[in-house]
N, C-alpha and C. Protein backbone atom coordinates (compact mmCIF):
# COMPACT_ATOMS: atom_id res chain seq x y z
N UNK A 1 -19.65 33.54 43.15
CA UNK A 1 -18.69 32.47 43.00
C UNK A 1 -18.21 32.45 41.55
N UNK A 2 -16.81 32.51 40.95
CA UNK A 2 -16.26 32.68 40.05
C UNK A 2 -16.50 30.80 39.35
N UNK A 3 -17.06 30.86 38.09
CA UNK A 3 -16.83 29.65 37.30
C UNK A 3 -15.27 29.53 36.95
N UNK A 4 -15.01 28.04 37.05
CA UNK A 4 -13.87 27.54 36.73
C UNK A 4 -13.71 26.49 35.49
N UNK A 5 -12.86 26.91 34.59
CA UNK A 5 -12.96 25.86 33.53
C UNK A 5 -12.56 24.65 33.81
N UNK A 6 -13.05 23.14 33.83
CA UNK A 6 -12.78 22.07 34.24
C UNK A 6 -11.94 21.39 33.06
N UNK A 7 -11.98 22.34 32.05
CA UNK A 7 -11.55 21.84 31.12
C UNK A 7 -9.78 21.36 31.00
N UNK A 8 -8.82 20.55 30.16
CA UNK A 8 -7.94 20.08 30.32
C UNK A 8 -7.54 20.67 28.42
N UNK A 9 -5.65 21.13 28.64
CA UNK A 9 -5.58 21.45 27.31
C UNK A 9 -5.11 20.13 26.79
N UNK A 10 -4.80 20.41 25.58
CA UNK A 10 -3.92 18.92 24.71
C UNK A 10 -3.03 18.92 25.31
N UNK A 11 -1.98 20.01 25.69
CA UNK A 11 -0.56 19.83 26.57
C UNK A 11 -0.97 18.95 27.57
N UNK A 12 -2.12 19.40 28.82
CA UNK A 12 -2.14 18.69 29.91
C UNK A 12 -2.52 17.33 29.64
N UNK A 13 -3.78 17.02 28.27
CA UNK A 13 -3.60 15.72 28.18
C UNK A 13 -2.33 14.73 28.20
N UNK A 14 -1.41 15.41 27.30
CA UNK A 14 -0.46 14.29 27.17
C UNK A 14 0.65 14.39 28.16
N UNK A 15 0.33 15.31 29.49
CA UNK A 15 1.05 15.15 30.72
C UNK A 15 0.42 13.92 31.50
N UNK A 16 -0.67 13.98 31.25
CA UNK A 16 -1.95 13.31 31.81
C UNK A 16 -1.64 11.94 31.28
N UNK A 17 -1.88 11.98 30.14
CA UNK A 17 -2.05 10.09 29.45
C UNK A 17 -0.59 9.56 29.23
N UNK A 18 0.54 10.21 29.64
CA UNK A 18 2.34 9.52 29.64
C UNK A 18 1.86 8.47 30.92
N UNK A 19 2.33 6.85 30.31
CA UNK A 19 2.07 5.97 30.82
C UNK A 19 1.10 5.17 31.41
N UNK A 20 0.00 5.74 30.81
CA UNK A 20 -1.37 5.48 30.77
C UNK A 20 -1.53 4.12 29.54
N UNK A 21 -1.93 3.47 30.14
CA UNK A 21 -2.25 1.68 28.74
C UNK A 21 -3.18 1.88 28.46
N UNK A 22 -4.65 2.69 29.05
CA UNK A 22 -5.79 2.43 28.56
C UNK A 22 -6.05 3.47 27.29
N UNK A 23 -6.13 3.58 26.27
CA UNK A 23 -6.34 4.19 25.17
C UNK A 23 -7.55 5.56 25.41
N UNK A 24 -7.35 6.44 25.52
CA UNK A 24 -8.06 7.80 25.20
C UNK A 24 -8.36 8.84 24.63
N UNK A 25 -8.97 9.17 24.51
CA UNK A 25 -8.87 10.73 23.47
C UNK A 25 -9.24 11.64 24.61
N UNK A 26 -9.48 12.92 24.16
CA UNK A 26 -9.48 14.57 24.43
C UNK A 26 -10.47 14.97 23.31
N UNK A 27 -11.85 15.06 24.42
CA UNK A 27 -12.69 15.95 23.79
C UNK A 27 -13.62 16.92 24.22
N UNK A 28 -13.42 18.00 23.45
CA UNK A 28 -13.44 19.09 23.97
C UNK A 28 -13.10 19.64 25.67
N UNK A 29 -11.98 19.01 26.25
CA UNK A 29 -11.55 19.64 27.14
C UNK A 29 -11.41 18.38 27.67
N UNK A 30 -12.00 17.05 28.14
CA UNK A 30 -12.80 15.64 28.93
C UNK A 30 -11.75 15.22 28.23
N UNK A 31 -11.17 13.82 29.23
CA UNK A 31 -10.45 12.93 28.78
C UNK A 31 -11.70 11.51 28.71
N UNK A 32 -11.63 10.68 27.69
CA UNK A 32 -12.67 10.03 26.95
C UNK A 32 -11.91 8.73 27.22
N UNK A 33 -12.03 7.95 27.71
CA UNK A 33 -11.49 5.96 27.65
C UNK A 33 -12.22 5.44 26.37
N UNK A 34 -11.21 5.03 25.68
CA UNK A 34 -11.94 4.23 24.46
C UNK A 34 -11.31 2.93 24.88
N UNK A 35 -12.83 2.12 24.78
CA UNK A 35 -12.44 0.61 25.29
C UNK A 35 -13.76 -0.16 24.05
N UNK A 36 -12.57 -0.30 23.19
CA UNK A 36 -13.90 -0.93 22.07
C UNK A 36 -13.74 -2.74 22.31
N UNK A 37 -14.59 -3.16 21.56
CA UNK A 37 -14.87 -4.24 21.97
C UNK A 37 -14.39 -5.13 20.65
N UNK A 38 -14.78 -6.40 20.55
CA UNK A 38 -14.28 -7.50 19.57
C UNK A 38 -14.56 -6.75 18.13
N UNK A 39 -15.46 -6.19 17.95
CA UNK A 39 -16.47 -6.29 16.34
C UNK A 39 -15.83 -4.89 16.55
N UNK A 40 -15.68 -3.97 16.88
CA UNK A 40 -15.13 -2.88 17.00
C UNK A 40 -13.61 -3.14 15.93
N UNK A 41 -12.60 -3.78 16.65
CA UNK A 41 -11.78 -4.08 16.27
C UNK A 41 -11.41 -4.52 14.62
N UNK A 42 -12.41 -5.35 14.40
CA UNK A 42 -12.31 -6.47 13.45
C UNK A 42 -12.81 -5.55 12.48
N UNK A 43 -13.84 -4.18 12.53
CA UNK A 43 -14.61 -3.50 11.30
C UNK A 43 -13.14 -2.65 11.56
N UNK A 44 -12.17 -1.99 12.27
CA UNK A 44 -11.84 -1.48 11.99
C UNK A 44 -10.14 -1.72 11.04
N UNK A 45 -10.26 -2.96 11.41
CA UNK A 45 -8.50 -3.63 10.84
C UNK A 45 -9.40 -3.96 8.84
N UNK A 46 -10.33 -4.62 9.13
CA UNK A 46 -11.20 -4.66 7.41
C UNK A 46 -10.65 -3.50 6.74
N UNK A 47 -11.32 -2.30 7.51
CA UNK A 47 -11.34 -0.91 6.74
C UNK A 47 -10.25 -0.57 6.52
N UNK A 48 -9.33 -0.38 7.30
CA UNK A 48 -7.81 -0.41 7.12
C UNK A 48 -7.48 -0.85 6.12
N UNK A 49 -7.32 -2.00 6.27
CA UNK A 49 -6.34 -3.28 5.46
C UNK A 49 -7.11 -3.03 4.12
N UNK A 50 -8.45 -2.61 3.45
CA UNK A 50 -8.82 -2.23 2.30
C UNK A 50 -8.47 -0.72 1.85
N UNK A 51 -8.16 -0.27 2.62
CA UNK A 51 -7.93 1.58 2.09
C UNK A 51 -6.25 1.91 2.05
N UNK A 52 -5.46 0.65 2.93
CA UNK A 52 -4.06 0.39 2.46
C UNK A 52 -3.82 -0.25 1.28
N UNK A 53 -4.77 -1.31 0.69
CA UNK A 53 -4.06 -2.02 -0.70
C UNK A 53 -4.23 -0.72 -1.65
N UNK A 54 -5.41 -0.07 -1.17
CA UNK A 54 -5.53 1.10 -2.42
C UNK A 54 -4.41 2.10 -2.04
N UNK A 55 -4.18 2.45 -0.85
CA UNK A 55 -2.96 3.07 -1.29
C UNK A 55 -1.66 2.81 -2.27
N UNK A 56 -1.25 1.53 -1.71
CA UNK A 56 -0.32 0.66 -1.97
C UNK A 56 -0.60 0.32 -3.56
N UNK A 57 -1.36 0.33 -4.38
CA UNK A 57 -1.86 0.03 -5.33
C UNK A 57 -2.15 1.15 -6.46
N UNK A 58 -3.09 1.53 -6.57
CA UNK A 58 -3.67 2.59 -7.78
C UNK A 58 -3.82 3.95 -6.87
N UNK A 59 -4.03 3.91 -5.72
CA UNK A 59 -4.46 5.16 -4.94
C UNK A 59 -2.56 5.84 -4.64
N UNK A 60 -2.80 6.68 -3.75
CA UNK A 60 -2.02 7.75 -3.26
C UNK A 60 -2.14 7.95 -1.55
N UNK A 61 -1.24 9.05 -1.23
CA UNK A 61 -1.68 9.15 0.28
C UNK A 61 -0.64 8.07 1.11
N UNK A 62 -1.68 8.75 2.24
CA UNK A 62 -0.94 7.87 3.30
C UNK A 62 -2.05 7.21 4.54
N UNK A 63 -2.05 6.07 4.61
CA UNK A 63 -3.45 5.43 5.45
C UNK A 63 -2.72 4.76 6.97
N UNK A 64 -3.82 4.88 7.72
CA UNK A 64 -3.42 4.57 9.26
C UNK A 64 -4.33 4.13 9.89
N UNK A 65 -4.14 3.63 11.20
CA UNK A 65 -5.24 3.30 12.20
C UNK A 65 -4.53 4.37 13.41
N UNK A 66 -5.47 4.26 14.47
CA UNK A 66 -5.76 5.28 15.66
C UNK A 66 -4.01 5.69 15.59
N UNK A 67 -4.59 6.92 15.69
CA UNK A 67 -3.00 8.03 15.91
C UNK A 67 -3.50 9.31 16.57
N UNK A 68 -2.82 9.91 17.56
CA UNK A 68 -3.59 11.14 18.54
C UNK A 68 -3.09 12.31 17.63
N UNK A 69 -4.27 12.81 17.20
CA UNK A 69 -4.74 13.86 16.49
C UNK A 69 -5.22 15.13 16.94
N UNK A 70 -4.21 15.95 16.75
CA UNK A 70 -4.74 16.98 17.86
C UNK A 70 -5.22 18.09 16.75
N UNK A 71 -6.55 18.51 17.10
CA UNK A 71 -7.68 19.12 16.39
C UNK A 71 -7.82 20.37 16.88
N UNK A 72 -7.33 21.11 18.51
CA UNK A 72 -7.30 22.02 18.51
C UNK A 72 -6.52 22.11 19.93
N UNK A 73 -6.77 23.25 20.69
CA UNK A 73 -6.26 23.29 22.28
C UNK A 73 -7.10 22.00 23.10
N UNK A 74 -8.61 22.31 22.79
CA UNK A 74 -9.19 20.77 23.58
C UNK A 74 -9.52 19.96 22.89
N UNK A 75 -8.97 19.21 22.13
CA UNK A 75 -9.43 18.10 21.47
C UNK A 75 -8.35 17.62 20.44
N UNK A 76 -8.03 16.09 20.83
CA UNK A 76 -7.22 15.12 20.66
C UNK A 76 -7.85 13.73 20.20
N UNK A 77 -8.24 13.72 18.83
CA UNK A 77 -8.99 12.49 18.95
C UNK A 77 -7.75 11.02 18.25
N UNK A 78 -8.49 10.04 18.45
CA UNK A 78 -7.86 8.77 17.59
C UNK A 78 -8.70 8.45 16.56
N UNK A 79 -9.02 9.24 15.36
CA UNK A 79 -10.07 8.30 14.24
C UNK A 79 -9.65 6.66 14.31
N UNK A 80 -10.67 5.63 14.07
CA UNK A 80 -10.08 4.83 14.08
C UNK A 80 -9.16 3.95 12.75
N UNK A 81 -9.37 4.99 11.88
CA UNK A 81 -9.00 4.71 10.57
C UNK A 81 -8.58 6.47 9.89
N UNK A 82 -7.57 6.58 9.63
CA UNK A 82 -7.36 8.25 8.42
C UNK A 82 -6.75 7.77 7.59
N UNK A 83 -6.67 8.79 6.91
CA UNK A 83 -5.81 8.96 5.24
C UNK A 83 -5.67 10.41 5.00
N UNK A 84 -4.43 10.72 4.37
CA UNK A 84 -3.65 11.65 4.26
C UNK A 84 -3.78 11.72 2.77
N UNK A 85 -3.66 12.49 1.72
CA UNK A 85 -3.58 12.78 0.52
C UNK A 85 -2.47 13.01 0.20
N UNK A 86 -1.58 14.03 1.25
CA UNK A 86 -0.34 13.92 1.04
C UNK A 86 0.77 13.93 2.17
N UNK A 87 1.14 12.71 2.19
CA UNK A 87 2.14 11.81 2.94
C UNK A 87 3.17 13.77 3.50
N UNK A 88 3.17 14.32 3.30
CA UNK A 88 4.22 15.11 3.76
C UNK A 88 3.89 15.94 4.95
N UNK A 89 2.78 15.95 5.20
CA UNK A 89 1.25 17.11 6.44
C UNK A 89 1.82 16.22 7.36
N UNK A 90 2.43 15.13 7.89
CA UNK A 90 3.15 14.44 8.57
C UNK A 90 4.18 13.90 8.96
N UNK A 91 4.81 14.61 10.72
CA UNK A 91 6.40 14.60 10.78
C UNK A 91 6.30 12.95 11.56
N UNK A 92 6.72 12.13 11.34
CA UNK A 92 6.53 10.90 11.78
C UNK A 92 7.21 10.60 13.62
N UNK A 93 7.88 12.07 13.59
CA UNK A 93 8.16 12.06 14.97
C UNK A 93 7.16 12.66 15.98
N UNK A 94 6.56 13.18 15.56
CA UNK A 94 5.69 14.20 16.36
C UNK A 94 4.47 14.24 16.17
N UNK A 95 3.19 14.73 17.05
CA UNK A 95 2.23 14.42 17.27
C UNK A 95 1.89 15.00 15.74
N UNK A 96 0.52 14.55 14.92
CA UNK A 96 -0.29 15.04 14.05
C UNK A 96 -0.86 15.98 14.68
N UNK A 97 -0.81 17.90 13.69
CA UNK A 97 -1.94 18.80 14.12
C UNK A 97 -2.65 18.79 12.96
N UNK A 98 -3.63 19.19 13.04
CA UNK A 98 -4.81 19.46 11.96
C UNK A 98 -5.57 18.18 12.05
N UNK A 99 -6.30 18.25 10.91
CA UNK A 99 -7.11 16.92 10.36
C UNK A 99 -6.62 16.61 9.15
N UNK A 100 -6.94 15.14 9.21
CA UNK A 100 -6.63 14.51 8.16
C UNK A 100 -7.66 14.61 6.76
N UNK A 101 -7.44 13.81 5.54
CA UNK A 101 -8.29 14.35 4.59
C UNK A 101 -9.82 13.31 4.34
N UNK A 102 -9.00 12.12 5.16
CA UNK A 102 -10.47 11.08 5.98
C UNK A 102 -10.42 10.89 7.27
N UNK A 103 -11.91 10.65 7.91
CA UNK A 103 -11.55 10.17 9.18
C UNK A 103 -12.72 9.14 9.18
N UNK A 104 -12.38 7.92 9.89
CA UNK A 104 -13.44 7.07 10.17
C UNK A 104 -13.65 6.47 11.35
N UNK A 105 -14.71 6.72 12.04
CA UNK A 105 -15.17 6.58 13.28
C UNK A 105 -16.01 5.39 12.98
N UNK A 106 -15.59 3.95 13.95
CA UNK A 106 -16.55 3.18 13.82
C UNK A 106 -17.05 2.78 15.49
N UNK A 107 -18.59 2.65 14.89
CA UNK A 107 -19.15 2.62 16.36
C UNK A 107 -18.68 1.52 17.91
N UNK A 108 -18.21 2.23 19.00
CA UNK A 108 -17.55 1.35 19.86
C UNK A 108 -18.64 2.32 21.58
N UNK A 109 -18.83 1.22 22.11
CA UNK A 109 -19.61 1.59 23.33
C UNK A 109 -19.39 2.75 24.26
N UNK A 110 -18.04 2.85 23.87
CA UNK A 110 -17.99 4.10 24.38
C UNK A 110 -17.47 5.34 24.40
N UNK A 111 -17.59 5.18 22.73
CA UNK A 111 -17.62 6.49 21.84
C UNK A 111 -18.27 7.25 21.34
N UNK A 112 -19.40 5.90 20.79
CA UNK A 112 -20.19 6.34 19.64
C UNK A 112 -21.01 7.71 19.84
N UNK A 113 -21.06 7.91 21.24
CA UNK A 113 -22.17 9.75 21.54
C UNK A 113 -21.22 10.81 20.57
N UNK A 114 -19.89 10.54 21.12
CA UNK A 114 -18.65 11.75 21.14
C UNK A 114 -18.57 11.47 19.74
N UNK A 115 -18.78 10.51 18.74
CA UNK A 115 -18.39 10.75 17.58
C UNK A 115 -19.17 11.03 16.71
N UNK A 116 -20.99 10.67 17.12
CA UNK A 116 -21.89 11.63 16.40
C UNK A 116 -22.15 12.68 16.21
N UNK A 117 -21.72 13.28 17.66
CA UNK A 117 -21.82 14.58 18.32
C UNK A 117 -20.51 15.60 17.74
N UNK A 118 -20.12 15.32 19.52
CA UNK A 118 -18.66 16.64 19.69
C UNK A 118 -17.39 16.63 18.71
N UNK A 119 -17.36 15.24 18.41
CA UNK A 119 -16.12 15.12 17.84
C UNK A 119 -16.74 14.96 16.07
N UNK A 120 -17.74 15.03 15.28
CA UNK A 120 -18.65 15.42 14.08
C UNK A 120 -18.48 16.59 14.12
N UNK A 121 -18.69 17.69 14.85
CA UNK A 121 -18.45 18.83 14.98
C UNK A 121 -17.39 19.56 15.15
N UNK A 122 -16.34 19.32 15.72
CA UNK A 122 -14.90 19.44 15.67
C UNK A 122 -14.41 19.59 14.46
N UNK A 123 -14.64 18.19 13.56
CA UNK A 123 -13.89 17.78 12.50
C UNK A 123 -14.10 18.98 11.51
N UNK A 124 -15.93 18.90 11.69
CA UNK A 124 -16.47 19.86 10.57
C UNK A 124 -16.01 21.06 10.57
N UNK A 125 -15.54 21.35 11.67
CA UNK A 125 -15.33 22.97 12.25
C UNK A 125 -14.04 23.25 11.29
N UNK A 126 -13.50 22.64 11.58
CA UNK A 126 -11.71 22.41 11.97
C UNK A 126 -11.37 22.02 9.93
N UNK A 127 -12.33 22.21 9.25
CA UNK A 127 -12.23 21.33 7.75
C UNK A 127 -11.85 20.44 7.28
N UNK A 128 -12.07 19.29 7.68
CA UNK A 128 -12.17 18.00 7.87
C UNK A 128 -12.97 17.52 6.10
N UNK A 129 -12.46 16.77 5.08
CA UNK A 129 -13.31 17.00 4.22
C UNK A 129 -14.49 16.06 3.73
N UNK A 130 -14.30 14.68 4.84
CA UNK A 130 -14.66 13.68 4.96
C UNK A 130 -14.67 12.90 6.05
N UNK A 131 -15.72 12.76 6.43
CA UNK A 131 -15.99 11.64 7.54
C UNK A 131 -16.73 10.32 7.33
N UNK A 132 -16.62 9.44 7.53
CA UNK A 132 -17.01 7.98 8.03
C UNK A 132 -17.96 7.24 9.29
N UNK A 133 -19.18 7.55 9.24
CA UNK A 133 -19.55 7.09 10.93
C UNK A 133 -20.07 5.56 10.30
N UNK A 134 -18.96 4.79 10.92
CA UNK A 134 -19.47 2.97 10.46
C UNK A 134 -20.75 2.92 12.03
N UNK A 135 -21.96 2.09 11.85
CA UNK A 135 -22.81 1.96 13.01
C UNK A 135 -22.82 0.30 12.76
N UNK A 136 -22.21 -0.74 12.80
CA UNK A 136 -21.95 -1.84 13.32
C UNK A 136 -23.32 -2.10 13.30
N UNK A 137 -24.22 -1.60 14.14
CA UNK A 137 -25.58 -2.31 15.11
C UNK A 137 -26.08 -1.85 13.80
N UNK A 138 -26.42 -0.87 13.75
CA UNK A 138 -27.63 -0.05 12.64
C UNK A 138 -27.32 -1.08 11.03
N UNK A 139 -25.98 -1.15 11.06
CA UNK A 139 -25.21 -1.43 9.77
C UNK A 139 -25.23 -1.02 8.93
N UNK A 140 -25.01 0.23 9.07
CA UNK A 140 -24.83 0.77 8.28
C UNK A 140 -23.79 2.30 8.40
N UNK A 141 -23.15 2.91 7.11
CA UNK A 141 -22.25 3.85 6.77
C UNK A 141 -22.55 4.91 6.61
N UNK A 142 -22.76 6.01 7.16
CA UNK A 142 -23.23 7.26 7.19
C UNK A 142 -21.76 8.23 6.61
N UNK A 143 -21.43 8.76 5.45
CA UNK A 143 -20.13 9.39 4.46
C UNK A 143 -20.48 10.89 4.54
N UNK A 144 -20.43 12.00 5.20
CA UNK A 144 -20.66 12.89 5.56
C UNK A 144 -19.13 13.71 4.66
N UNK A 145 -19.29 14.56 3.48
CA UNK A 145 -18.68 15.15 2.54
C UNK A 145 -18.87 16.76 2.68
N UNK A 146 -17.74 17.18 2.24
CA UNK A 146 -17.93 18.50 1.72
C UNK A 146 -18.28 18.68 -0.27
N UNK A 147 -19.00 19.30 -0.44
CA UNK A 147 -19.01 19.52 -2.13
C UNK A 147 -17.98 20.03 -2.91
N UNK A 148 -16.98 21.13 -1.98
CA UNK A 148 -15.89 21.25 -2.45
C UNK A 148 -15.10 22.00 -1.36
N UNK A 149 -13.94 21.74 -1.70
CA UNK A 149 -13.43 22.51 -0.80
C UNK A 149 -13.51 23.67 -0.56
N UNK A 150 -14.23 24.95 -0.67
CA UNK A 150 -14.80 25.88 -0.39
C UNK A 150 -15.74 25.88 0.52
N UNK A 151 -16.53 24.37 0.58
CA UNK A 151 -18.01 24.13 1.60
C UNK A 151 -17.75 24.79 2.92
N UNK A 152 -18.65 25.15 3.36
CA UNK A 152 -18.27 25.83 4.53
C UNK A 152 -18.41 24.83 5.99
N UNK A 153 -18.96 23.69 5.64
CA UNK A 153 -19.28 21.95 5.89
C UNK A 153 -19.94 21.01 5.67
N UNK A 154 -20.38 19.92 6.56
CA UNK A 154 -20.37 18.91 5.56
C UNK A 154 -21.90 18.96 4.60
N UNK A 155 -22.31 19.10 3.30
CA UNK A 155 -23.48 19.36 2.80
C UNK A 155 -23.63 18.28 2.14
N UNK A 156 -23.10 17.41 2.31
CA UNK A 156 -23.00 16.30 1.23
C UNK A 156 -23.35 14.80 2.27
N UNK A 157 -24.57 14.52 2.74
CA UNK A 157 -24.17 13.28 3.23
C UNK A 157 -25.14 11.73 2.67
N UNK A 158 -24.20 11.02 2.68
CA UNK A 158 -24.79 9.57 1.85
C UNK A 158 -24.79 8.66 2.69
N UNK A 159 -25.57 7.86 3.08
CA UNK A 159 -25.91 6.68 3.26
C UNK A 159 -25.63 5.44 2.93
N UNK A 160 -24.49 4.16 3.08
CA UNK A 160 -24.57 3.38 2.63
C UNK A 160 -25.23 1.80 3.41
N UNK A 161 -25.70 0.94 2.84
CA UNK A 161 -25.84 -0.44 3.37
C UNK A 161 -25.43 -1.07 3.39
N UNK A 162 -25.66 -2.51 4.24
CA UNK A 162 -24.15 -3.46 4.07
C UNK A 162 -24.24 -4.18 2.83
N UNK A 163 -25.19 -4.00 1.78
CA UNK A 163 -25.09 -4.39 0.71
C UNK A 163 -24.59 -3.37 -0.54
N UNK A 164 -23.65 -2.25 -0.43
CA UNK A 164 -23.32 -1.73 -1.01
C UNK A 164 -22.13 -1.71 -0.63
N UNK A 165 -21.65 -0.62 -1.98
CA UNK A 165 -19.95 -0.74 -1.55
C UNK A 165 -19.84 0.69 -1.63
N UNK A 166 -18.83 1.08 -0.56
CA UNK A 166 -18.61 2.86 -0.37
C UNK A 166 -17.55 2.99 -1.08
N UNK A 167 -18.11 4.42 -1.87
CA UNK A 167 -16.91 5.02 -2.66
C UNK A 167 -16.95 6.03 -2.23
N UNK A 168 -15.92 6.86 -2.76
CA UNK A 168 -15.91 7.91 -2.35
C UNK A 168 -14.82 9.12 -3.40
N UNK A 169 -15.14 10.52 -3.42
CA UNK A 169 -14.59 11.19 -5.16
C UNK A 169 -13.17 12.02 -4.16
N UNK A 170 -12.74 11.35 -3.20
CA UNK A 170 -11.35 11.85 -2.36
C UNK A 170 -10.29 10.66 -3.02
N UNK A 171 -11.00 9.14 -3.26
CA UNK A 171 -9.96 7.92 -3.31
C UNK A 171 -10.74 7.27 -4.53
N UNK A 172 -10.17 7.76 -5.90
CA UNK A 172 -10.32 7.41 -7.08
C UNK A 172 -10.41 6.24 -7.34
N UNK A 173 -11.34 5.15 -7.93
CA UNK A 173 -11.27 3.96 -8.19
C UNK A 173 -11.30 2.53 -6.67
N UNK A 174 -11.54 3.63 -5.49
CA UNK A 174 -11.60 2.66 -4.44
C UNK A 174 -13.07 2.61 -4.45
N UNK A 175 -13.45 1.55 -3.49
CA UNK A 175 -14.66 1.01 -3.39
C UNK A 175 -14.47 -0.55 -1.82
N UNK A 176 -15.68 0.07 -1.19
CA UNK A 176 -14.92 -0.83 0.04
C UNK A 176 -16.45 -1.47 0.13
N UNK A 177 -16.86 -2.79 -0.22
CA UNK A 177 -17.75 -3.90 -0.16
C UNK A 177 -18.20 -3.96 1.19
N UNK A 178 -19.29 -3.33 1.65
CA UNK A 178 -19.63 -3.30 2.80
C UNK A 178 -20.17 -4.50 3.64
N UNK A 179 -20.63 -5.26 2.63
CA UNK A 179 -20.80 -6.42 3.50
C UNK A 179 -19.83 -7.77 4.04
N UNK A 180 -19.05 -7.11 4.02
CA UNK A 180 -17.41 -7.86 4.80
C UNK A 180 -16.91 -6.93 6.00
N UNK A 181 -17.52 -5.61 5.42
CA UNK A 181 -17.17 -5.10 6.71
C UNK A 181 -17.64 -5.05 7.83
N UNK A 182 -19.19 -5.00 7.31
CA UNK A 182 -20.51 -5.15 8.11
C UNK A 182 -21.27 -6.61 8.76
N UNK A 183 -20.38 -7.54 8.21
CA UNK A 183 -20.59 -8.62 8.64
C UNK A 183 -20.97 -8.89 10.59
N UNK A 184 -21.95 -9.40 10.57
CA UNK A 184 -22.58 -9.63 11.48
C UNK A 184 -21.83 -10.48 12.66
């Protein structure tokens, strides 16, 4: 009996998700329902709304919430937070390819496997130079770095608490007070 790939490309996803309301990604081949919940929401508009004044302000770039990101043939994710270094890697008409130069995944019920996991691995693959895993419950910020852009991935990873504030050597002079974000 011949194996069959069950798998789905990015094309067929977005044949697939045209007129679809419920929010999804594409990973590694699986179409994924992201259905986050209240605190989901609220850590992720914080993070936002602090990594936009720094744009808007002393920083650079270009900052967003969920946008379908297509990472390869199977995999389409929504970080729930990116940033761009330079505003131009983006045609504002058309889907984003590659990765962005942040991505931040914050923990939602029914993501959080795919974003420790498959989609951690993707990013890393794919040179991704920075990731974000916010854990809400744990509370804490797991900043998963490359040392330079040469890294071959991520070798660099830090830990923060909700009593610290995350920086990071991609967004000069930012600093995001974790315990507003992490608020209970």
């Amino acid at each position: 009996m011949a194996m069959v790939d069950a798998r789905i490309t990015a094309d067929d996803y977005f044949d697939a998700a045209a007129g679809v309301r419920e929010p999804t990604q594409l990973i590694d081949g699986v179409i994924v329902p992201s259905q986050p919940k209240w605190r989901h929401q609220d850590t992720t508009f914080k993070i936002a709304r602090r990594l936009q004044e720094w744009v808007e302000g002393p920083g650079f770039g270009l900052a967003g919430i969920p946008i379908d990101v297509i990472i390869d043939r199977y995999n389409v994710f929504a970080p729930d937070v990116w940033w761009l270094a330079d505003p131009s890697r983006i045609d504002p008409d058309e889907y984003f390819r590659g990765v962005p130069d942040l991505a931040v995944e914050v923990r939602s019920p029914s993501t959080w496997q795919p974003d420790v996991g498959a989609k951690r691995q993707r990013y890393e693959q794919h040179g991704l130079p920075e990731l974000w895993l916010v854990d809400t419950t744990g509370r804490v910020v797991t900043a998963l770095r490359r040392s330079g852009p040469s890294a071959p991935g991520f070798d660099v990873e830090q830990k923060y608490s909700a009593d610290e504030a995350l920086t990071s050597p991609l967004l000069p002079g930012f600093a995001l007070p974790l315990a507003e974000v992490l608020a209970g």
